[in-house]
C-alpha atoms as a PDB file:
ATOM      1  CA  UNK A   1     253.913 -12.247-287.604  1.00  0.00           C
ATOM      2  CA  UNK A   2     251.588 -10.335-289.359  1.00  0.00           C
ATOM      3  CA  UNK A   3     252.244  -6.247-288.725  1.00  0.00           C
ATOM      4  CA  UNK A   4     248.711  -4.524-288.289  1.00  0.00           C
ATOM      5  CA  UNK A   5     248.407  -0.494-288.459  1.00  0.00           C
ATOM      6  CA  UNK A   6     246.505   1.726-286.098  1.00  0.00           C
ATOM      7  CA  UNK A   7     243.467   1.875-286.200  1.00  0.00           C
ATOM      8  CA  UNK A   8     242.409   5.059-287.921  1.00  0.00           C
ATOM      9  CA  UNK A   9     239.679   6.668-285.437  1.00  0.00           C
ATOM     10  CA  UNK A  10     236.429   7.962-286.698  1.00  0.00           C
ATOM     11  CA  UNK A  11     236.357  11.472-286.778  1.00  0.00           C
ATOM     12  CA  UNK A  12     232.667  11.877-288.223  1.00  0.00           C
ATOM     13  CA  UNK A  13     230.807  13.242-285.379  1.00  0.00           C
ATOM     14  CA  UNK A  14     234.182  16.156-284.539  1.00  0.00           C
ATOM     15  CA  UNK A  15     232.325  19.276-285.835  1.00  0.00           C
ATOM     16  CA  UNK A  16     228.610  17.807-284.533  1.00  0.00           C
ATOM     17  CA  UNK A  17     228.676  19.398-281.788  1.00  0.00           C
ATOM     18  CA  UNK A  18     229.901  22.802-283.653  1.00  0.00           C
ATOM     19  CA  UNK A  19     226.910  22.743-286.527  1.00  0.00           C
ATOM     20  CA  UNK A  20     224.134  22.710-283.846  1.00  0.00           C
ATOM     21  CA  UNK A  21     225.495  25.537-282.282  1.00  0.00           C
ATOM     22  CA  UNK A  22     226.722  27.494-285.521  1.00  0.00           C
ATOM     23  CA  UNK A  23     224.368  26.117-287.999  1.00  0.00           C
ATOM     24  CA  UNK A  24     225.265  24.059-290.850  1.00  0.00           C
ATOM     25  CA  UNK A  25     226.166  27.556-293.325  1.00  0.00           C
ATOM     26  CA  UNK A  26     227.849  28.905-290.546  1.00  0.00           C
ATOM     27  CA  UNK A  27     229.960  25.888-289.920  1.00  0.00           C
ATOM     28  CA  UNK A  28     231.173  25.863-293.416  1.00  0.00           C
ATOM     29  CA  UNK A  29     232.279  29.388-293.514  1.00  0.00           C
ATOM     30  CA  UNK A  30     234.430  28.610-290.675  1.00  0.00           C
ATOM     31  CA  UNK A  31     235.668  25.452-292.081  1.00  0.00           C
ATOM     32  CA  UNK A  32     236.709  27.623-295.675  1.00  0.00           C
ATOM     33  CA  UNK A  33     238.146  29.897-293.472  1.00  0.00           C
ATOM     34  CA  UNK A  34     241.945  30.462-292.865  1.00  0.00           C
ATOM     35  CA  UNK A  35     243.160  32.620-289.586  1.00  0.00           C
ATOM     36  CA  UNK A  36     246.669  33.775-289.023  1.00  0.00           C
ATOM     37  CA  UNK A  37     248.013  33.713-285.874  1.00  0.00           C
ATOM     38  CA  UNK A  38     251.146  36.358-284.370  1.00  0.00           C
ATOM     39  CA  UNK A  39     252.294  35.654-281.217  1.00  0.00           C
ATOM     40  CA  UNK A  40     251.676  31.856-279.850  1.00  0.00           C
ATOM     41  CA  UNK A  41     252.040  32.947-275.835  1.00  0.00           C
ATOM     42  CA  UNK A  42     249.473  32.298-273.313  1.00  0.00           C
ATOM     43  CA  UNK A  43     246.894  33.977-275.482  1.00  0.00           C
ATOM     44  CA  UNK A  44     247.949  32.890-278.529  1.00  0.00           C
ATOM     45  CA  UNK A  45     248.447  29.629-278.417  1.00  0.00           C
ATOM     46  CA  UNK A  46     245.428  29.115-276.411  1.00  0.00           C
ATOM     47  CA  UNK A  47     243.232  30.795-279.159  1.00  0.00           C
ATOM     48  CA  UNK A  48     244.521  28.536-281.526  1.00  0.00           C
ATOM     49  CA  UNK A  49     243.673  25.648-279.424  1.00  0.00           C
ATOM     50  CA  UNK A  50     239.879  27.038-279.974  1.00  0.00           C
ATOM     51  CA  UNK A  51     240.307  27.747-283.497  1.00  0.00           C
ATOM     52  CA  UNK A  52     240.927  24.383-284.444  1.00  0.00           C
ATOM     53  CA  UNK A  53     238.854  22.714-281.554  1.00  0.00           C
ATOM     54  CA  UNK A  54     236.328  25.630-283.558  1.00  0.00           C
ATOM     55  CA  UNK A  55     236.551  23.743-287.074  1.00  0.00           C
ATOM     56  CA  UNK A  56     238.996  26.908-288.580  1.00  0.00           C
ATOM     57  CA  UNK A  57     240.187  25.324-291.682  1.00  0.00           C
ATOM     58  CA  UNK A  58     243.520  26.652-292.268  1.00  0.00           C
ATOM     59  CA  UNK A  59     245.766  28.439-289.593  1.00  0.00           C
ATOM     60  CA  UNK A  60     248.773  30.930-290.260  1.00  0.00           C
ATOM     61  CA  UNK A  61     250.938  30.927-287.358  1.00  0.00           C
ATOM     62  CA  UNK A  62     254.193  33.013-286.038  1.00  0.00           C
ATOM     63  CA  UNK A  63     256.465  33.204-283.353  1.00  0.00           C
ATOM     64  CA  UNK A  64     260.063  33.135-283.076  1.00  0.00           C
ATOM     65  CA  UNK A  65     260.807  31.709-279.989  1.00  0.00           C
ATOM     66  CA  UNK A  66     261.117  28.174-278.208  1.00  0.00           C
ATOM     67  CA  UNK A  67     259.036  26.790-274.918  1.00  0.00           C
ATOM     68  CA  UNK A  68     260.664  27.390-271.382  1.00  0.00           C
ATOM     69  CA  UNK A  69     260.246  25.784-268.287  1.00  0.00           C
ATOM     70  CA  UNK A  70     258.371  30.016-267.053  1.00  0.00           C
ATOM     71  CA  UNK A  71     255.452  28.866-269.994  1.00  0.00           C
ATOM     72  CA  UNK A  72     254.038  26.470-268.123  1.00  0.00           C
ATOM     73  CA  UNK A  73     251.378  28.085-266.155  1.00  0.00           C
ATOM     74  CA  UNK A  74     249.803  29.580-269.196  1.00  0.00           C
ATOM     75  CA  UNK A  75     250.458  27.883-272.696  1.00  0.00           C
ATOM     76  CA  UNK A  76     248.324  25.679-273.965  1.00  0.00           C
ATOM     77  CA  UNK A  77     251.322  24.259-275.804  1.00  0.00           C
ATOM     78  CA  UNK A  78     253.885  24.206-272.662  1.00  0.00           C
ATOM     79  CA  UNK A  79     254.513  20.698-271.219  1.00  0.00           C
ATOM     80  CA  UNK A  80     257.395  19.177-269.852  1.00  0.00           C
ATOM     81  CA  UNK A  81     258.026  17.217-273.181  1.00  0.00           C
ATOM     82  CA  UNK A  82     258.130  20.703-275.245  1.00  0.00           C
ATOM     83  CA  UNK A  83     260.350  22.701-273.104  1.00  0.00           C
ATOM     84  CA  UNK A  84     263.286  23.260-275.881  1.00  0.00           C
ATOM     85  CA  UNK A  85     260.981  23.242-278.237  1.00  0.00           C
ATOM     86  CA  UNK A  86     259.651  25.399-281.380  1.00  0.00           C
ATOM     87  CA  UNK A  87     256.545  27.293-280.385  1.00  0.00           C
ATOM     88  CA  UNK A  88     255.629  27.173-283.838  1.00  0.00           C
ATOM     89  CA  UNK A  89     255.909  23.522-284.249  1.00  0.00           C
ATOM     90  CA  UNK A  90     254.681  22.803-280.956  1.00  0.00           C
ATOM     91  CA  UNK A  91     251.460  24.857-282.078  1.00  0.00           C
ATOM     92  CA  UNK A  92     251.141  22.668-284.991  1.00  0.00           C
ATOM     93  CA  UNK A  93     251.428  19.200-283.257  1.00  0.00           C
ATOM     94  CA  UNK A  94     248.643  20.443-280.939  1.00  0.00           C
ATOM     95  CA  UNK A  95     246.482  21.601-283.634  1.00  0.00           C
ATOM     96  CA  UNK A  96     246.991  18.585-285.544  1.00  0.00           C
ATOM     97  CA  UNK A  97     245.892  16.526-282.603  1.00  0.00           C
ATOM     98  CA  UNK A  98     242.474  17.583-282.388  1.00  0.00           C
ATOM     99  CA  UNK A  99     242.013  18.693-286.087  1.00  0.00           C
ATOM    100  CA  UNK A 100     243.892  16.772-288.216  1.00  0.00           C
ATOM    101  CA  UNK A 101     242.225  18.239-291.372  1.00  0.00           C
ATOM    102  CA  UNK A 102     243.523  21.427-290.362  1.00  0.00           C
ATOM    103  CA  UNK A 103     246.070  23.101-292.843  1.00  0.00           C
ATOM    104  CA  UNK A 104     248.782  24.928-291.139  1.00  0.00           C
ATOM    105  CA  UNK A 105     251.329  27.116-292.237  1.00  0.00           C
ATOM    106  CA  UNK A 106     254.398  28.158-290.000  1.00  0.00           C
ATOM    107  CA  UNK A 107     256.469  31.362-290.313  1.00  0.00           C
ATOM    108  CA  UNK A 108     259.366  30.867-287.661  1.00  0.00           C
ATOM    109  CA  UNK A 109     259.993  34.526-286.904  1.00  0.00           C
ATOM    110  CA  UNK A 110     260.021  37.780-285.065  1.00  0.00           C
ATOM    111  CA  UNK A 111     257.337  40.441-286.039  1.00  0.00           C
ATOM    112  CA  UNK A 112     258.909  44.060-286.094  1.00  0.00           C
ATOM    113  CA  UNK A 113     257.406  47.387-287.615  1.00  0.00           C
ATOM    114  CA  UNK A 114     260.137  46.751-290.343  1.00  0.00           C
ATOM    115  CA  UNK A 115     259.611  43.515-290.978  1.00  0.00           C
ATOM    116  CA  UNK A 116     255.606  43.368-290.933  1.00  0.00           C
ATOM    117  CA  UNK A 117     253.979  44.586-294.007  1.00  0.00           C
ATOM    118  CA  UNK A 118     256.443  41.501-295.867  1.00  0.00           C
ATOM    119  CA  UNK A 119     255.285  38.928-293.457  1.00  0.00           C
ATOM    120  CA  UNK A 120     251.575  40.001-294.457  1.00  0.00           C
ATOM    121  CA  UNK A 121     252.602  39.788-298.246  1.00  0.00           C
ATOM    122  CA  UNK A 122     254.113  36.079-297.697  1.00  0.00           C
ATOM    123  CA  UNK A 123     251.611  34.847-295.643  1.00  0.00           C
ATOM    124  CA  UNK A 124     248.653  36.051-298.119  1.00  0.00           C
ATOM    125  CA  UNK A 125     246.848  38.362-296.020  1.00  0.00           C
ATOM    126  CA  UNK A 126     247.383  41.437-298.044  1.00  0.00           C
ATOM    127  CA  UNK A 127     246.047  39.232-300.828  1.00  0.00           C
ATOM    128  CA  UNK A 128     242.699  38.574-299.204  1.00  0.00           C
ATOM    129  CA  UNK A 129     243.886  34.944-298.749  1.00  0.00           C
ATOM    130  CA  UNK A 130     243.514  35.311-295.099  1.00  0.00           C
ATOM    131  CA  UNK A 131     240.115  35.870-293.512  1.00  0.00           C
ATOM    132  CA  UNK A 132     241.214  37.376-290.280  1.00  0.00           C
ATOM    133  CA  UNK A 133     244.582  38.206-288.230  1.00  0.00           C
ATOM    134  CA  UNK A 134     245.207  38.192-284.563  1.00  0.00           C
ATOM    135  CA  UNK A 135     247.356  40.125-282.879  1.00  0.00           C
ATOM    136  CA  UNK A 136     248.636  38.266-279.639  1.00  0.00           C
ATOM    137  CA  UNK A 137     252.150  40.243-279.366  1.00  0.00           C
ATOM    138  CA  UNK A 138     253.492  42.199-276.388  1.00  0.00           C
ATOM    139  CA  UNK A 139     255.729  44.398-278.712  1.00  0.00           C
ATOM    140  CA  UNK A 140     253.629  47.935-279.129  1.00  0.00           C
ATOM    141  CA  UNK A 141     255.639  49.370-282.247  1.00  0.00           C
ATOM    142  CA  UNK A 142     255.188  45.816-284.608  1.00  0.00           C
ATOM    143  CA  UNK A 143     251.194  45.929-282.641  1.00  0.00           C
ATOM    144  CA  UNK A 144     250.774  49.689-284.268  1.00  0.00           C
ATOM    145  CA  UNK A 145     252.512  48.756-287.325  1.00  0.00           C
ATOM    146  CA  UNK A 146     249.776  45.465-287.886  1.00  0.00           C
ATOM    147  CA  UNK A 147     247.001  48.028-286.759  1.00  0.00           C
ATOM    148  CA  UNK A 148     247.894  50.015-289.748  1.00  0.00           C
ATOM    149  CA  UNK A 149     248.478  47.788-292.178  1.00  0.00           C
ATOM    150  CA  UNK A 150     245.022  45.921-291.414  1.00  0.00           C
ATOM    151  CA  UNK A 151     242.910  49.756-291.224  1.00  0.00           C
ATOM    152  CA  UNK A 152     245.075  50.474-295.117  1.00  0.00           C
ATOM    153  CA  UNK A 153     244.359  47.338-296.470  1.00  0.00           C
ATOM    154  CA  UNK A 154     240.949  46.472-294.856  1.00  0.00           C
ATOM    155  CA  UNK A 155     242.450  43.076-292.906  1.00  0.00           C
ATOM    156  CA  UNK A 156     240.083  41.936-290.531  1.00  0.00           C
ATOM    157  CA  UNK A 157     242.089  41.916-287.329  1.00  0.00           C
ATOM    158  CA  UNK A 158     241.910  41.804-283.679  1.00  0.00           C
ATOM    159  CA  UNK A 159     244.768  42.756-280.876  1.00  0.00           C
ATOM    160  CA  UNK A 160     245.308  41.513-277.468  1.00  0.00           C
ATOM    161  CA  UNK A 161     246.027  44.368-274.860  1.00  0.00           C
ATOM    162  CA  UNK A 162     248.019  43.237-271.694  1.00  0.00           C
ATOM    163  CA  UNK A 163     247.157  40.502-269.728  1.00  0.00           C
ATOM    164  CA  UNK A 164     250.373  40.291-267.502  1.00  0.00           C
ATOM    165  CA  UNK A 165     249.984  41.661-263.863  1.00  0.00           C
ATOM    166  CA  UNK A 166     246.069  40.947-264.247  1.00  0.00           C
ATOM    167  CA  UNK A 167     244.104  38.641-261.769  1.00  0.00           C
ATOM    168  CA  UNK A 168     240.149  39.254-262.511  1.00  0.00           C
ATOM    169  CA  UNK A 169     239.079  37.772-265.695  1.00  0.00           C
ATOM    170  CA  UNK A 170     235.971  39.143-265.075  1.00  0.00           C
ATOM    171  CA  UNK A 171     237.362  42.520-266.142  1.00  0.00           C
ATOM    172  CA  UNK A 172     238.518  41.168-269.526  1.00  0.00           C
ATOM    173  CA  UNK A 173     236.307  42.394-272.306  1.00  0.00           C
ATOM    174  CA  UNK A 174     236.310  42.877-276.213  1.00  0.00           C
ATOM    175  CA  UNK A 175     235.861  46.712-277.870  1.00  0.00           C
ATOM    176  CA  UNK A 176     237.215  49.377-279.867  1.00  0.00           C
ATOM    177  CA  UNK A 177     240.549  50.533-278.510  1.00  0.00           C
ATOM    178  CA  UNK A 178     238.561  53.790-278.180  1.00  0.00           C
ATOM    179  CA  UNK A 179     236.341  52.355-275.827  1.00  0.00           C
ATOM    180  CA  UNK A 180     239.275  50.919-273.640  1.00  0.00           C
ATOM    181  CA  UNK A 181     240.245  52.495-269.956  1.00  0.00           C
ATOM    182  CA  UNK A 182     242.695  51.786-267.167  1.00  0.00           C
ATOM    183  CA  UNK A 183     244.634  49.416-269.083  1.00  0.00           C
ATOM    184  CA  UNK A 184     247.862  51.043-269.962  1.00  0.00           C
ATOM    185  CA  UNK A 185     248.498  49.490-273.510  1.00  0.00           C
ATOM    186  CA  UNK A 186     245.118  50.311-274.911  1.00  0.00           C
ATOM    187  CA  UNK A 187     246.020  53.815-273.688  1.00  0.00           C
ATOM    188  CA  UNK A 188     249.494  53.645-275.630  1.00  0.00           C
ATOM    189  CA  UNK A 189     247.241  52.200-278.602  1.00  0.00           C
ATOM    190  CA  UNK A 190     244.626  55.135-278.378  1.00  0.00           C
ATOM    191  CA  UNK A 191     247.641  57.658-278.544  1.00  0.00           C
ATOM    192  CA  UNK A 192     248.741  55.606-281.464  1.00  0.00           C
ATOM    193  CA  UNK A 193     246.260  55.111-283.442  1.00  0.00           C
ATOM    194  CA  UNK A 194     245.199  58.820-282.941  1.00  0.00           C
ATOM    195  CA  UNK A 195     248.495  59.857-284.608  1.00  0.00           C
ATOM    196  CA  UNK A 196     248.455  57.775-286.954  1.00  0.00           C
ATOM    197  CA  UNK A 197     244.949  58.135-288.222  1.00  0.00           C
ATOM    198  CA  UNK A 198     243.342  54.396-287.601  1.00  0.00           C
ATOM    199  CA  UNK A 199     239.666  54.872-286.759  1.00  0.00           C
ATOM    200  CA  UNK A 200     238.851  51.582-285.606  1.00  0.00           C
ATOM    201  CA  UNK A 201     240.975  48.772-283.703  1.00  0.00           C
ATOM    202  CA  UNK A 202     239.011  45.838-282.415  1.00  0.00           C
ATOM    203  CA  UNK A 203     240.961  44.796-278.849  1.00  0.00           C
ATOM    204  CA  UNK A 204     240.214  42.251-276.121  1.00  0.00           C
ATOM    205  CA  UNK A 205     241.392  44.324-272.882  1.00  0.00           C
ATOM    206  CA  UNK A 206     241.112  43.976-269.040  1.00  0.00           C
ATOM    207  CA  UNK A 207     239.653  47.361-267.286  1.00  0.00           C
ATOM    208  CA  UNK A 208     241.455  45.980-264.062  1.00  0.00           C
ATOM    209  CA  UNK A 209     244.307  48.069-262.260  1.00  0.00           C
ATOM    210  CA  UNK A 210     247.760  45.864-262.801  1.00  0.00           C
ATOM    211  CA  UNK A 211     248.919  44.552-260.047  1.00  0.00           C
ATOM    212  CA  UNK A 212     252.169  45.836-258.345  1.00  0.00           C
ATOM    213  CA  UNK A 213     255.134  43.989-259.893  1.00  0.00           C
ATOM    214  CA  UNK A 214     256.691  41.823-257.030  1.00  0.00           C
ATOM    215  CA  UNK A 215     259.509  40.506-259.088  1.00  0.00           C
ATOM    216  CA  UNK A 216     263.154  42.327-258.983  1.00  0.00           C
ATOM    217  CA  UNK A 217     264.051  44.601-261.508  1.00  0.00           C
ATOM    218  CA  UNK A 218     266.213  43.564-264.517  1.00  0.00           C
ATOM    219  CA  UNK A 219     270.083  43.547-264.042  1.00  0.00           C
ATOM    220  CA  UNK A 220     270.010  45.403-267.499  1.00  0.00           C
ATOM    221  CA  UNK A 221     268.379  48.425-268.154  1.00  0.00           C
ATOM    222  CA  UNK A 222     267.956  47.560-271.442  1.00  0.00           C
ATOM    223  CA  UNK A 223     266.379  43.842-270.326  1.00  0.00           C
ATOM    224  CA  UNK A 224     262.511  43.947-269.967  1.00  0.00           C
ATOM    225  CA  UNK A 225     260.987  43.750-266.993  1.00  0.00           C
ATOM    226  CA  UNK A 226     259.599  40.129-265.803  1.00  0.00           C
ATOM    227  CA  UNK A 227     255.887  40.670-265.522  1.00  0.00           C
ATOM    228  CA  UNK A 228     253.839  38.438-263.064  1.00  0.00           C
ATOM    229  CA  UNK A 229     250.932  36.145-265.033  1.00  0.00           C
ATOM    230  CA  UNK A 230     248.312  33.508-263.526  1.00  0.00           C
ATOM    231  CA  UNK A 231     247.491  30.538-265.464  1.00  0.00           C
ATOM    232  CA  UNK A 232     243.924  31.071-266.027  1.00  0.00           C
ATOM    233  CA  UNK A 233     243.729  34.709-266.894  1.00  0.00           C
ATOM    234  CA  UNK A 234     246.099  34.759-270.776  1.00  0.00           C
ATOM    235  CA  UNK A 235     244.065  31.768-271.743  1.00  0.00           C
ATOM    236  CA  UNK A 236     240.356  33.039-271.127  1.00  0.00           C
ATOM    237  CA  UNK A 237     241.476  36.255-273.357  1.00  0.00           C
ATOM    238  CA  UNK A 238     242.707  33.949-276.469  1.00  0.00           C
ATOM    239  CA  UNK A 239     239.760  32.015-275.763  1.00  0.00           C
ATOM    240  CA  UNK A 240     237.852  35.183-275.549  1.00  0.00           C
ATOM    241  CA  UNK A 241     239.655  36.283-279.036  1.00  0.00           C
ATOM    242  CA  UNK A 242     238.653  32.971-280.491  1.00  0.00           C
ATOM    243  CA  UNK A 243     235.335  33.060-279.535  1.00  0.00           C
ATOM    244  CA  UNK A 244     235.251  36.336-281.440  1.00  0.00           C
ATOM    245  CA  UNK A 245     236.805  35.090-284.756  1.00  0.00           C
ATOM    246  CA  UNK A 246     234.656  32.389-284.653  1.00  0.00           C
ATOM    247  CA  UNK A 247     231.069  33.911-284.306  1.00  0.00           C
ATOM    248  CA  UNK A 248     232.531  36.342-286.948  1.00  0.00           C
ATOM    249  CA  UNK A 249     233.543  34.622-289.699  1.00  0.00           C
ATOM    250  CA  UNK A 250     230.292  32.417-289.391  1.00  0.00           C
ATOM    251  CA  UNK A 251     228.258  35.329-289.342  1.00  0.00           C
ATOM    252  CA  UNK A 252     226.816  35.402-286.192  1.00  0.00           C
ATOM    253  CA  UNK A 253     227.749  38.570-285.139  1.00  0.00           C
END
């Protein structure tokens, strides 16, 4: 018996759609572009689902931790079948899946204030090899720490302010963190970035109240806090984030 291979699917019209919409020039400068990713939560991983569904060429992307069964209302990477494992490689598998073209680059880690400005180095963003970082983290000092890095070095970057204990996404909207209110870390970031001299932060924040946390308390004082999230509201903020990379680096905006 003779063994045939897959068929190889024609992937010719996958960026039609894109070029009407972004123009041909503007499609190309998103296609030469290369994004790094920190953070591959429900906002993260869902704004690299867009990025690469968006034609982004080459994709940086870090996390350090594995999927669990508590990801699955919000991840675009979370499925039964990748509970256990790598967010990082899970990430990858779904970007290769709808653009196969796509070069991706993994860095299976945590992202401190200590460890940061190396990561940067490694991954080529201090070298201008990486058009423009997102900031999907929930940890404020390694958030300040890539805020100041990107305002010293002139990185391109955009941070996502809390989207746990949120409901509206009609409240969700993209500024300077000087422009922010309500939300509580884009007022930790405004204190921050006061001190510390940044004049400019780009952020995609929610302006509603959070909601009242109905979960118990941590055993451990030391534990964080379990903080309620729907299923809709991380992913419209990555895709809200994406949307924003996108226009920019095809300069549309």
């Amino acid at each position: 018996m003779t063994q045939t291979s897959a068929a190889v699917p024609d992937l010719s019209d996958a960026t039609s759609r894109l070029e009407l919409i972004l123009g041909r020039e503007g499609l190309a400068r998103v296609q030469a572009a290369h994004v790094m990713v920190i953070g591959l939560g429900g906002v993260g991983s869902n704004c690299v689902e867009a990025l690469a569904r968006g034609g982004v060429g080459a994709l940086t992307l870090v996390d350090c931790d594995a999927v669990e069964a508590s990801n699955l209302n919000r991840q675009a990477i979370a499925f039964v079948s990748t509970i256990g494992m790598r967010k990082t490689e899970a990430t990858r598998a779904l970007v290769h899946a709808v653009n196969p073209g796509c070069e991706v680059t993994l860095f299976d880690q945590r992202v401190t204030r200590e460890n940061a400005q190396k990561l940067l180095s490694a991954s080529g963003a201090l070298g201008g090899r990486i058009s423009y970082v997102v900031d999907a983290i929930d940890t404020m000092s390694a958030k300040v720490a890539l805020a100041e890095l990107a305002e010293a070095h002139g990185i391109p970057l955009i941070s996502a302010m809390g989207a746990a204990n949120k409901l509206d996404p009609e409240k969700l909207r993209i500024a300077d963190v000087m422009h922010t209110s309500v939300d509580p870390m884009s007022r930790v970031m405004r204190k921050e970035c006061r001190k510390r001299g940044i004049r400019h932060l780009r952020v995609c924040f929610s302006s509603e109240e959070p909601r009242t946390r109905r979960t118990p308390p941590a055993a451990d004082a030391r534990e964080r806090p379990v903080l309620g999230t729907a299923s809709y509201l991380p992913p419209i903020m990555g895709q809200m984030i994406a949307g924003d990379v996108i226009r920019t680096l095809a300069g549309l905006q």
